[in-house]
PDB file of N, CA and C in Angstrom:
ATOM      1  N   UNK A   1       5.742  -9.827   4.463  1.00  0.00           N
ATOM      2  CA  UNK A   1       4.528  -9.326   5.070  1.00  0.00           C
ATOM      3  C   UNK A   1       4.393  -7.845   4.736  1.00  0.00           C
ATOM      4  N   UNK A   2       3.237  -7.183   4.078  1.00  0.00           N
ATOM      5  CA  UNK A   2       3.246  -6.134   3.931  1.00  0.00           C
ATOM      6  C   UNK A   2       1.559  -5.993   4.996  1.00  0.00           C
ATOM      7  N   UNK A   3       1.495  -4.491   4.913  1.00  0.00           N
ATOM      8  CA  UNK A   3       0.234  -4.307   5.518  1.00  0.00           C
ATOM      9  C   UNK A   3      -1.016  -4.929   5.426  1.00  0.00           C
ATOM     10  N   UNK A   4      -1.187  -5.211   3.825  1.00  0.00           N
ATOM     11  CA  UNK A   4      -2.536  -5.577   3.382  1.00  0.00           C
ATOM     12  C   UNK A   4      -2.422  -6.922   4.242  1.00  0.00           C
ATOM     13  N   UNK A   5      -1.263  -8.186   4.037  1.00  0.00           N
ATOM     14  CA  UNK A   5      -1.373  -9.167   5.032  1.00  0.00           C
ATOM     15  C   UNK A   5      -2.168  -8.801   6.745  1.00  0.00           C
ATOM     16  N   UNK A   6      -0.916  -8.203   7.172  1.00  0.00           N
ATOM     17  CA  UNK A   6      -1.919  -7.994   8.467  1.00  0.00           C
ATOM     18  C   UNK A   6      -3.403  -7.637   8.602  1.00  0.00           C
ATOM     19  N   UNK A   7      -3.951  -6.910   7.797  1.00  0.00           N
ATOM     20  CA  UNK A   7      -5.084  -6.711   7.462  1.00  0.00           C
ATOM     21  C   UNK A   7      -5.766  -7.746   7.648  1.00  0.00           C
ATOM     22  N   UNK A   8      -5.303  -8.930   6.548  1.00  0.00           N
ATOM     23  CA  UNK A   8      -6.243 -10.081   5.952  1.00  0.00           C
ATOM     24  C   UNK A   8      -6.111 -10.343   7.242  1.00  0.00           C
ATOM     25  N   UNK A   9      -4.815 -10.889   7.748  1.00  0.00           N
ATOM     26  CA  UNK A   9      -5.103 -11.735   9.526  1.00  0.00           C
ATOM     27  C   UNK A   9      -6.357 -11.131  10.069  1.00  0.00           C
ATOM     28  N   UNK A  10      -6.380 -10.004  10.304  1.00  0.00           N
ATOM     29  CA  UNK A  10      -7.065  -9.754  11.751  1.00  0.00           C
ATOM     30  C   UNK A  10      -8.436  -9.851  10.953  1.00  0.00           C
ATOM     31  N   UNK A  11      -9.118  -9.658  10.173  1.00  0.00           N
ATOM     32  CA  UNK A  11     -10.168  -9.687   9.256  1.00  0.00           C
ATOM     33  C   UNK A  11     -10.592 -10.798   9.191  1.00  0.00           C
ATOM     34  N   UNK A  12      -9.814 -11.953   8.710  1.00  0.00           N
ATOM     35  CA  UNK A  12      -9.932 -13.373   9.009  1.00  0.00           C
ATOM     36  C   UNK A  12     -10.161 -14.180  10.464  1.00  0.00           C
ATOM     37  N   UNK A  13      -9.179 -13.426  11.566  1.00  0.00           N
ATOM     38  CA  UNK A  13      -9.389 -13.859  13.124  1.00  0.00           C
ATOM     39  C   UNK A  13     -10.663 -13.263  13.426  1.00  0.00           C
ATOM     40  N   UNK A  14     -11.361 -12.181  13.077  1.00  0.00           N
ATOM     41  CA  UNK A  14     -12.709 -11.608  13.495  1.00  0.00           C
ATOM     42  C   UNK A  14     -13.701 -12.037  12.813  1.00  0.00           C
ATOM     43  N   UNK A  15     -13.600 -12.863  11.560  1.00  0.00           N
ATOM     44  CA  UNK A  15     -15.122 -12.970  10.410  1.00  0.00           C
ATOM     45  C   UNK A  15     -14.291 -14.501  10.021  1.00  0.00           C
ATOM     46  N   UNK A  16     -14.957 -15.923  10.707  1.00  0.00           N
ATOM     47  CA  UNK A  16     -14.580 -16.712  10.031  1.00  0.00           C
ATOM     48  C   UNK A  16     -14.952 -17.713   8.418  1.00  0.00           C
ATOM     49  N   UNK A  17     -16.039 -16.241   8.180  1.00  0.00           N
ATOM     50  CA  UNK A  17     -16.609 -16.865   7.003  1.00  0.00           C
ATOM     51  C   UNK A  17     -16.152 -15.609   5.717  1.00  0.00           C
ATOM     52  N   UNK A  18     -14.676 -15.352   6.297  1.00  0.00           N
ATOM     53  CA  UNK A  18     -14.261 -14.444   5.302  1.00  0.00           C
ATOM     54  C   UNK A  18     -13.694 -15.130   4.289  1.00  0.00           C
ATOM     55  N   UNK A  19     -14.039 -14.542   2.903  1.00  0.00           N
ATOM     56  CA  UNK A  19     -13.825 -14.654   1.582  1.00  0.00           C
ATOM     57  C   UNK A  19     -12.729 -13.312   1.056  1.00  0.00           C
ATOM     58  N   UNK A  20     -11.940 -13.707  -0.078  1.00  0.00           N
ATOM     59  CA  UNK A  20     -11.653 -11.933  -0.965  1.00  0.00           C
ATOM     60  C   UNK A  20     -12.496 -11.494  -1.582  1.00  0.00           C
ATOM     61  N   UNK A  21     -13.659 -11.826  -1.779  1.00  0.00           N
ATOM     62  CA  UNK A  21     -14.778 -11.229  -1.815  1.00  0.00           C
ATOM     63  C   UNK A  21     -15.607 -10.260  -1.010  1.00  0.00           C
ATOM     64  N   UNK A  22     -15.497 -10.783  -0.053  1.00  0.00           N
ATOM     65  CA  UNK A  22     -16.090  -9.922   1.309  1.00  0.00           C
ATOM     66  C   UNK A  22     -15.317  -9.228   1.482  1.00  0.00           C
ATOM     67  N   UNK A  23     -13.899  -9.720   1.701  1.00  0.00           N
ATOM     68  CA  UNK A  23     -12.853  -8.485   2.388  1.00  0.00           C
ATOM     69  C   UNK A  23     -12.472  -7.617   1.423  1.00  0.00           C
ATOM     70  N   UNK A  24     -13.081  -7.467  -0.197  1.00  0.00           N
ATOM     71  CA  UNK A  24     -12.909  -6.664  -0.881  1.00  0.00           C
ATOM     72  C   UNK A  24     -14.071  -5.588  -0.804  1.00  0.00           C
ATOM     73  N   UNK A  25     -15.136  -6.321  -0.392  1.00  0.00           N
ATOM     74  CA  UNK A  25     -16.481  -5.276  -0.393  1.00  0.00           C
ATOM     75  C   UNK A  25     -16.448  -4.826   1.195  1.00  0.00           C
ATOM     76  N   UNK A  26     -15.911  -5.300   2.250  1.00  0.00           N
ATOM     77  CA  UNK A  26     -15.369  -4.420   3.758  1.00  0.00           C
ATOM     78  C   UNK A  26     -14.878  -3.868   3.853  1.00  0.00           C
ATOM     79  N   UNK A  27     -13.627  -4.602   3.447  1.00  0.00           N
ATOM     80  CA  UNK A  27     -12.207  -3.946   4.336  1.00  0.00           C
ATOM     81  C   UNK A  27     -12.395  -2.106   3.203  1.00  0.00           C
ATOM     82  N   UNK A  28     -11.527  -1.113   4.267  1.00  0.00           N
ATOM     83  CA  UNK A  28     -11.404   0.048   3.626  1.00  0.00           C
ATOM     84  C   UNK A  28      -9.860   0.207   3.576  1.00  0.00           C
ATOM     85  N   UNK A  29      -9.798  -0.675   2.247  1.00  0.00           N
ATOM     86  CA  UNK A  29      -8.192  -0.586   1.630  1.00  0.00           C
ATOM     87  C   UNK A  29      -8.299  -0.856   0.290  1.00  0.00           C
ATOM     88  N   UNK A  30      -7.490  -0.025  -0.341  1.00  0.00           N
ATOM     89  CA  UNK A  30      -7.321  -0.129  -1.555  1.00  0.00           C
ATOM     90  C   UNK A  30      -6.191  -1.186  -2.392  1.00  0.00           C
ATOM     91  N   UNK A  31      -7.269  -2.387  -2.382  1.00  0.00           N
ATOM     92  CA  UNK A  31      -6.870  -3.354  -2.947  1.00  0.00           C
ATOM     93  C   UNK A  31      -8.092  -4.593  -3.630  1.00  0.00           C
ATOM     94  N   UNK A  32      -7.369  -4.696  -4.950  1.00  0.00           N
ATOM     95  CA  UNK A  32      -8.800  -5.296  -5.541  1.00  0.00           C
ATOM     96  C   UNK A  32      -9.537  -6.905  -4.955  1.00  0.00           C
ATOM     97  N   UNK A  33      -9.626  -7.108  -4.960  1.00  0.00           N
ATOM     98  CA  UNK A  33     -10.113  -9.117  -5.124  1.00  0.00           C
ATOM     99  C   UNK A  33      -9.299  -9.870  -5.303  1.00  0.00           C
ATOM    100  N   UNK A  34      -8.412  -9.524  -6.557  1.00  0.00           N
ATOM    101  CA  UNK A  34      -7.198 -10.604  -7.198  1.00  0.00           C
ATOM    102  C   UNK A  34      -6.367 -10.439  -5.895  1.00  0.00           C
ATOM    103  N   UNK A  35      -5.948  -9.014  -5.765  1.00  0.00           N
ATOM    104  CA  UNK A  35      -5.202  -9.147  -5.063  1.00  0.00           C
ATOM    105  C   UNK A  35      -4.938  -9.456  -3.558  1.00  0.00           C
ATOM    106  N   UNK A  36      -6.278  -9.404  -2.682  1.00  0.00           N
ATOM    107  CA  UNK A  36      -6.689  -9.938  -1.838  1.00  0.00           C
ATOM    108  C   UNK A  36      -6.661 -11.404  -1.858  1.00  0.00           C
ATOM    109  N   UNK A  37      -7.105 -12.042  -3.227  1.00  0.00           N
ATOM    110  CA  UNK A  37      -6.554 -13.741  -3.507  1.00  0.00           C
ATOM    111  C   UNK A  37      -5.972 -13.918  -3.281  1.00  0.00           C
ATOM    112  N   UNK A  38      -4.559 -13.025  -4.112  1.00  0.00           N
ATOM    113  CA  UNK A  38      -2.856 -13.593  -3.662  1.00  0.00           C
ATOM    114  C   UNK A  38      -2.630 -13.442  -2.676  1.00  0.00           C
ATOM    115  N   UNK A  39      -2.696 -12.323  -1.554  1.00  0.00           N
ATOM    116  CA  UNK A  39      -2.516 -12.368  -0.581  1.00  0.00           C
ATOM    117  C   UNK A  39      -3.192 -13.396   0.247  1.00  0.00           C
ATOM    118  N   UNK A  40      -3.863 -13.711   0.094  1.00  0.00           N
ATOM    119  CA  UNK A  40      -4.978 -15.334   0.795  1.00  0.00           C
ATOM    120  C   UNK A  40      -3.867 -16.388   0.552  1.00  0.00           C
ATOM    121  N   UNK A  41      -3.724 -16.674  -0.703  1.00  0.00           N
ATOM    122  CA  UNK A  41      -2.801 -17.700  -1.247  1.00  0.00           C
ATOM    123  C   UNK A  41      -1.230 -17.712  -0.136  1.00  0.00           C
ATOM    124  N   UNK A  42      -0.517 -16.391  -0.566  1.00  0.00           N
ATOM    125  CA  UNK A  42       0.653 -16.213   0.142  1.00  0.00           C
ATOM    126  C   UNK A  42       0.410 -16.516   1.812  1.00  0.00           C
ATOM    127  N   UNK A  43      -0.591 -15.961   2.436  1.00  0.00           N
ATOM    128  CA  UNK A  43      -0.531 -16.309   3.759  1.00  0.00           C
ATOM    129  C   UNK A  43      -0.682 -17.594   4.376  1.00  0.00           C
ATOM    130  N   UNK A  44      -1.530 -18.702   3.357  1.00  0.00           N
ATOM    131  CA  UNK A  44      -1.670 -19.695   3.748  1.00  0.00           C
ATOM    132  C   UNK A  44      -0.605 -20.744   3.521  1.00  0.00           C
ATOM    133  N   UNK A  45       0.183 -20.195   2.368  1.00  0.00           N
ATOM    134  CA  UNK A  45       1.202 -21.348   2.066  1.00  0.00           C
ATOM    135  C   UNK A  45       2.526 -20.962   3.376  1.00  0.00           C
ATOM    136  N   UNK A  46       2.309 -19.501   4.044  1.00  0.00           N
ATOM    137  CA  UNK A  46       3.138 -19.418   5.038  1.00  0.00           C
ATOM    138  C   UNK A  46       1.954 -19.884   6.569  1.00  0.00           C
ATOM    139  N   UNK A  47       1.170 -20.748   6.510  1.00  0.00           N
ATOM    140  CA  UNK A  47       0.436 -21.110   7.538  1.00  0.00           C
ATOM    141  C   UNK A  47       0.354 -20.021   8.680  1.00  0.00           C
ATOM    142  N   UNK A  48      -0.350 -19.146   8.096  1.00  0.00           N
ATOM    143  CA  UNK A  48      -0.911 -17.942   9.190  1.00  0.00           C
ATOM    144  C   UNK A  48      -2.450 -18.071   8.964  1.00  0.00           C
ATOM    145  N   UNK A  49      -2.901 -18.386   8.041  1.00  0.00           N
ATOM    146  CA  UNK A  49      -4.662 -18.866   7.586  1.00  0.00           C
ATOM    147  C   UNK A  49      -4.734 -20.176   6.959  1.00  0.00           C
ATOM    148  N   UNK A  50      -5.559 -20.480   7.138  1.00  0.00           N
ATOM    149  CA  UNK A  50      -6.134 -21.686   6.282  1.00  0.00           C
ATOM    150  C   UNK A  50      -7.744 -21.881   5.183  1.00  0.00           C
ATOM    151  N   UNK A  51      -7.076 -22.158   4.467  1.00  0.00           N
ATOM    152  CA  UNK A  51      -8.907 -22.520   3.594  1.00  0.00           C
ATOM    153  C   UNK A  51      -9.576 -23.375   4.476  1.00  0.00           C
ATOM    154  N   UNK A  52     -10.879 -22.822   4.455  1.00  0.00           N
ATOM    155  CA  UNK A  52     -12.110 -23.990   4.922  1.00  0.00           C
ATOM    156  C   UNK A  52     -12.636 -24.586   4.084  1.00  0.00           C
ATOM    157  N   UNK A  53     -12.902 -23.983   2.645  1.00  0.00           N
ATOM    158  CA  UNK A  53     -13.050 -24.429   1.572  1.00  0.00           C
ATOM    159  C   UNK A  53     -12.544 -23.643   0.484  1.00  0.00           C
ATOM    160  N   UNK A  54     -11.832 -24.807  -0.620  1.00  0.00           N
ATOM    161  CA  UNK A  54     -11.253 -24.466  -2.188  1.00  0.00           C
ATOM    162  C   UNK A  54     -12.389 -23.641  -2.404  1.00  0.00           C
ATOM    163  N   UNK A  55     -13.602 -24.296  -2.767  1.00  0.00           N
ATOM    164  CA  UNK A  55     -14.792 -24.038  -3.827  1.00  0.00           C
ATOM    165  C   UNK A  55     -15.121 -22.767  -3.110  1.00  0.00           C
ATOM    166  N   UNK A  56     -15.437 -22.149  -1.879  1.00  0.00           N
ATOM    167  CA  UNK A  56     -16.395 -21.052  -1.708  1.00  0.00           C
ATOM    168  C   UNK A  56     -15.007 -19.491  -1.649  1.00  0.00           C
ATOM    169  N   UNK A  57     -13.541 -20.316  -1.096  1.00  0.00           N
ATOM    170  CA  UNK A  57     -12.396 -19.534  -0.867  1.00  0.00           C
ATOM    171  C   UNK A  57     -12.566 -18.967   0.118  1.00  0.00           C
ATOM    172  N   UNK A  58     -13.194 -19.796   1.316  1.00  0.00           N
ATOM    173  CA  UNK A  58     -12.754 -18.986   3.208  1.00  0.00           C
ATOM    174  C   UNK A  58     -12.101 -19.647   3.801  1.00  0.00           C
ATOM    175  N   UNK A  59     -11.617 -18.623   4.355  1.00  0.00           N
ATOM    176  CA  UNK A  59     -10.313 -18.646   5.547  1.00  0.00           C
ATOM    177  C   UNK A  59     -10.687 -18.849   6.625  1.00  0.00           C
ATOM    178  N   UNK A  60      -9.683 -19.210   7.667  1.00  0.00           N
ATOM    179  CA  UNK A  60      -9.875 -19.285   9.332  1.00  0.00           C
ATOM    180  C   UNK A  60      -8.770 -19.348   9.213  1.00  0.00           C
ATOM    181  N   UNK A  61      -8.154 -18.353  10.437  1.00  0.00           N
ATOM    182  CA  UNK A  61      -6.945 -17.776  10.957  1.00  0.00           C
ATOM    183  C   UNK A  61      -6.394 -19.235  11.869  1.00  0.00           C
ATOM    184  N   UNK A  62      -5.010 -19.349  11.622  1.00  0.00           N
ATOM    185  CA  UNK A  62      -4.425 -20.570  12.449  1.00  0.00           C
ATOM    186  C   UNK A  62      -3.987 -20.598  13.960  1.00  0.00           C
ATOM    187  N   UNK A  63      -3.061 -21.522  14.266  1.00  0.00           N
ATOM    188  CA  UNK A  63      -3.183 -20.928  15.628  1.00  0.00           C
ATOM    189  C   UNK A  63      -1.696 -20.275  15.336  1.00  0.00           C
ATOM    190  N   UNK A  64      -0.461 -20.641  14.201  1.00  0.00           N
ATOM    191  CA  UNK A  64       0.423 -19.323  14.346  1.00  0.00           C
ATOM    192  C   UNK A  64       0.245 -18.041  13.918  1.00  0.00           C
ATOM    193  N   UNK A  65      -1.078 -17.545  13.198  1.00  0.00           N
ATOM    194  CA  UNK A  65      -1.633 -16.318  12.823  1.00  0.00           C
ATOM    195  C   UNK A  65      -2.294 -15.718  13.785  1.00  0.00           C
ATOM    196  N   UNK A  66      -2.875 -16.717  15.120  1.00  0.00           N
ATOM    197  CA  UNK A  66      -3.165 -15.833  16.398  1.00  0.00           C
ATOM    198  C   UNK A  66      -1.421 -15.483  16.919  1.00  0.00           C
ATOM    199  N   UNK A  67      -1.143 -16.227  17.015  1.00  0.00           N
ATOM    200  CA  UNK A  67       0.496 -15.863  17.573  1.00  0.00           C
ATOM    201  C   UNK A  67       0.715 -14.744  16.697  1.00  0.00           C
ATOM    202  N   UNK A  68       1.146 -14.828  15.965  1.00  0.00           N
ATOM    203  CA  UNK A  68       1.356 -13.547  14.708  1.00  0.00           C
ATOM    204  C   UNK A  68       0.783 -12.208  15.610  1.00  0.00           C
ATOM    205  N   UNK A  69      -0.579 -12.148  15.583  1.00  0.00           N
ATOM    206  CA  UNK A  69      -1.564 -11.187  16.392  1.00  0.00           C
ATOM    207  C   UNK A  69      -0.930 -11.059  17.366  1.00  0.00           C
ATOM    208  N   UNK A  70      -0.609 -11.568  18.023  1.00  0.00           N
ATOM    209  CA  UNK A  70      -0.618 -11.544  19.544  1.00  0.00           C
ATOM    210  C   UNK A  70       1.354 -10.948  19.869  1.00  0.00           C
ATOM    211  N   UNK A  71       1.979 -11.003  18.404  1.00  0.00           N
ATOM    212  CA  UNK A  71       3.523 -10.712  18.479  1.00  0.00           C
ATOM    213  C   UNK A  71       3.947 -11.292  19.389  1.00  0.00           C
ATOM    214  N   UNK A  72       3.575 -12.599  19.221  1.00  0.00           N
ATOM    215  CA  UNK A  72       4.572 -13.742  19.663  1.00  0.00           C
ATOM    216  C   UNK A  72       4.968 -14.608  18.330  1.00  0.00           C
ATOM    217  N   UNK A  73       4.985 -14.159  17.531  1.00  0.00           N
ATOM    218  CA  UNK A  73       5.569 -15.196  15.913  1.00  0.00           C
ATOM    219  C   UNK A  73       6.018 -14.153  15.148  1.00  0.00           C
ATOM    220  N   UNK A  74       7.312 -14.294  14.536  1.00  0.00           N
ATOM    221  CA  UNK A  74       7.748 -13.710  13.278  1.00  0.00           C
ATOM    222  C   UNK A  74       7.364 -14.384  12.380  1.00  0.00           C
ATOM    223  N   UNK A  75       7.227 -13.639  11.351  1.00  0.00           N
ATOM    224  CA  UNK A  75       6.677 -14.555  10.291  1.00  0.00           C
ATOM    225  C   UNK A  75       7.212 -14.845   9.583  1.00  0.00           C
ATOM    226  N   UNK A  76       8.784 -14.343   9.879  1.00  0.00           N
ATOM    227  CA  UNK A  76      10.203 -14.598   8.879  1.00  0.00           C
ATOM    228  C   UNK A  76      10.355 -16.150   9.044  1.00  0.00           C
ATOM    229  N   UNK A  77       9.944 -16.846  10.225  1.00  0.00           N
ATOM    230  CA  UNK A  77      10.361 -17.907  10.081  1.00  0.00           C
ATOM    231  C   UNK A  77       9.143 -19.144   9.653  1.00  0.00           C
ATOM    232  N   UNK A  78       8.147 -18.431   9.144  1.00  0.00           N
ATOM    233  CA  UNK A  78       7.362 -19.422   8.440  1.00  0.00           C
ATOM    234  C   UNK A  78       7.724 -19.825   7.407  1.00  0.00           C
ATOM    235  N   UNK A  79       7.196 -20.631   6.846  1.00  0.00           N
ATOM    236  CA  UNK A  79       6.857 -21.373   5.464  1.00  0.00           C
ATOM    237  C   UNK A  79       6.850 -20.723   4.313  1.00  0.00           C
ATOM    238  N   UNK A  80       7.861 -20.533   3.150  1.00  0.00           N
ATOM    239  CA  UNK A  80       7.892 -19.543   2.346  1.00  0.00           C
ATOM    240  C   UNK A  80       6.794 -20.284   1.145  1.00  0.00           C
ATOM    241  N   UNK A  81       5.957 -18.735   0.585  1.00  0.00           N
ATOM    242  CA  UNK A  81       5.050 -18.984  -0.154  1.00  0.00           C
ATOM    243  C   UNK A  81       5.568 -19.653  -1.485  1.00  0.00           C
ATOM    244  N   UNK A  82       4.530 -20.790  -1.971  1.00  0.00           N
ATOM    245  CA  UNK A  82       4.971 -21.429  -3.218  1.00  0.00           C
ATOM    246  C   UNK A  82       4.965 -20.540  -4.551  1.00  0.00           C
ATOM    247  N   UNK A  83       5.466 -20.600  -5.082  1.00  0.00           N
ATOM    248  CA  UNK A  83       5.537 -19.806  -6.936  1.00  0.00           C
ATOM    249  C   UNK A  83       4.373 -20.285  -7.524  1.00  0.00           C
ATOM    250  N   UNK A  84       3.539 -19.667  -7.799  1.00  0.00           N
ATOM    251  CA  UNK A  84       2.513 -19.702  -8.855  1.00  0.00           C
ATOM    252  C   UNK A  84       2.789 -19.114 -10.088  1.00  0.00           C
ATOM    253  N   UNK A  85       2.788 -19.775 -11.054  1.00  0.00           N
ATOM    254  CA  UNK A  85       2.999 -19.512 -12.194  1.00  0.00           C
ATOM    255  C   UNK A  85       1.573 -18.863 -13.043  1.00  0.00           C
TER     256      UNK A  85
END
């Protein structure tokens, strides 16, 4: 978990029609699109967000990514992200 993650959480728990698109043209952090992707990718394969849809790429925050928020979940013990090649 680095910062930009927490970011995406709470961005995602407040806007459920967030994209890395949007949260690249909102959020005020310096980080591009791609990398807002991977970070999308990484959080979901550790089930803190979920896609609503492949095709448009939005999220909705889960219910262990409200826990997360709420520092009742480590996130050490989630689901480690898959290798993309």
């Amino acid at each position: 978990m680095c910062t930009l993650d927490e970011r995406i959480i709470e961005y995602v728990a407040e806007d459920p029609l967030a994209s890395p698109r949007i949260m690249e043209s909102v959020m005020q952090f310096d980080a591009s699109e791609r990398r807002i992707r991977e970070r999308c990718l990484m959080l979901a394969d550790a089930e803190l967000i979920a896609p609503l849809s492949r095709d448009l790429e939005m999220y909705e925050v889960t219910s262990e990514g409200q826990r997360y928020l709420q520092g009742k979940l480590d996130a050490e013990h989630q689901p480690k992200p898959k290798v993309r090649g």
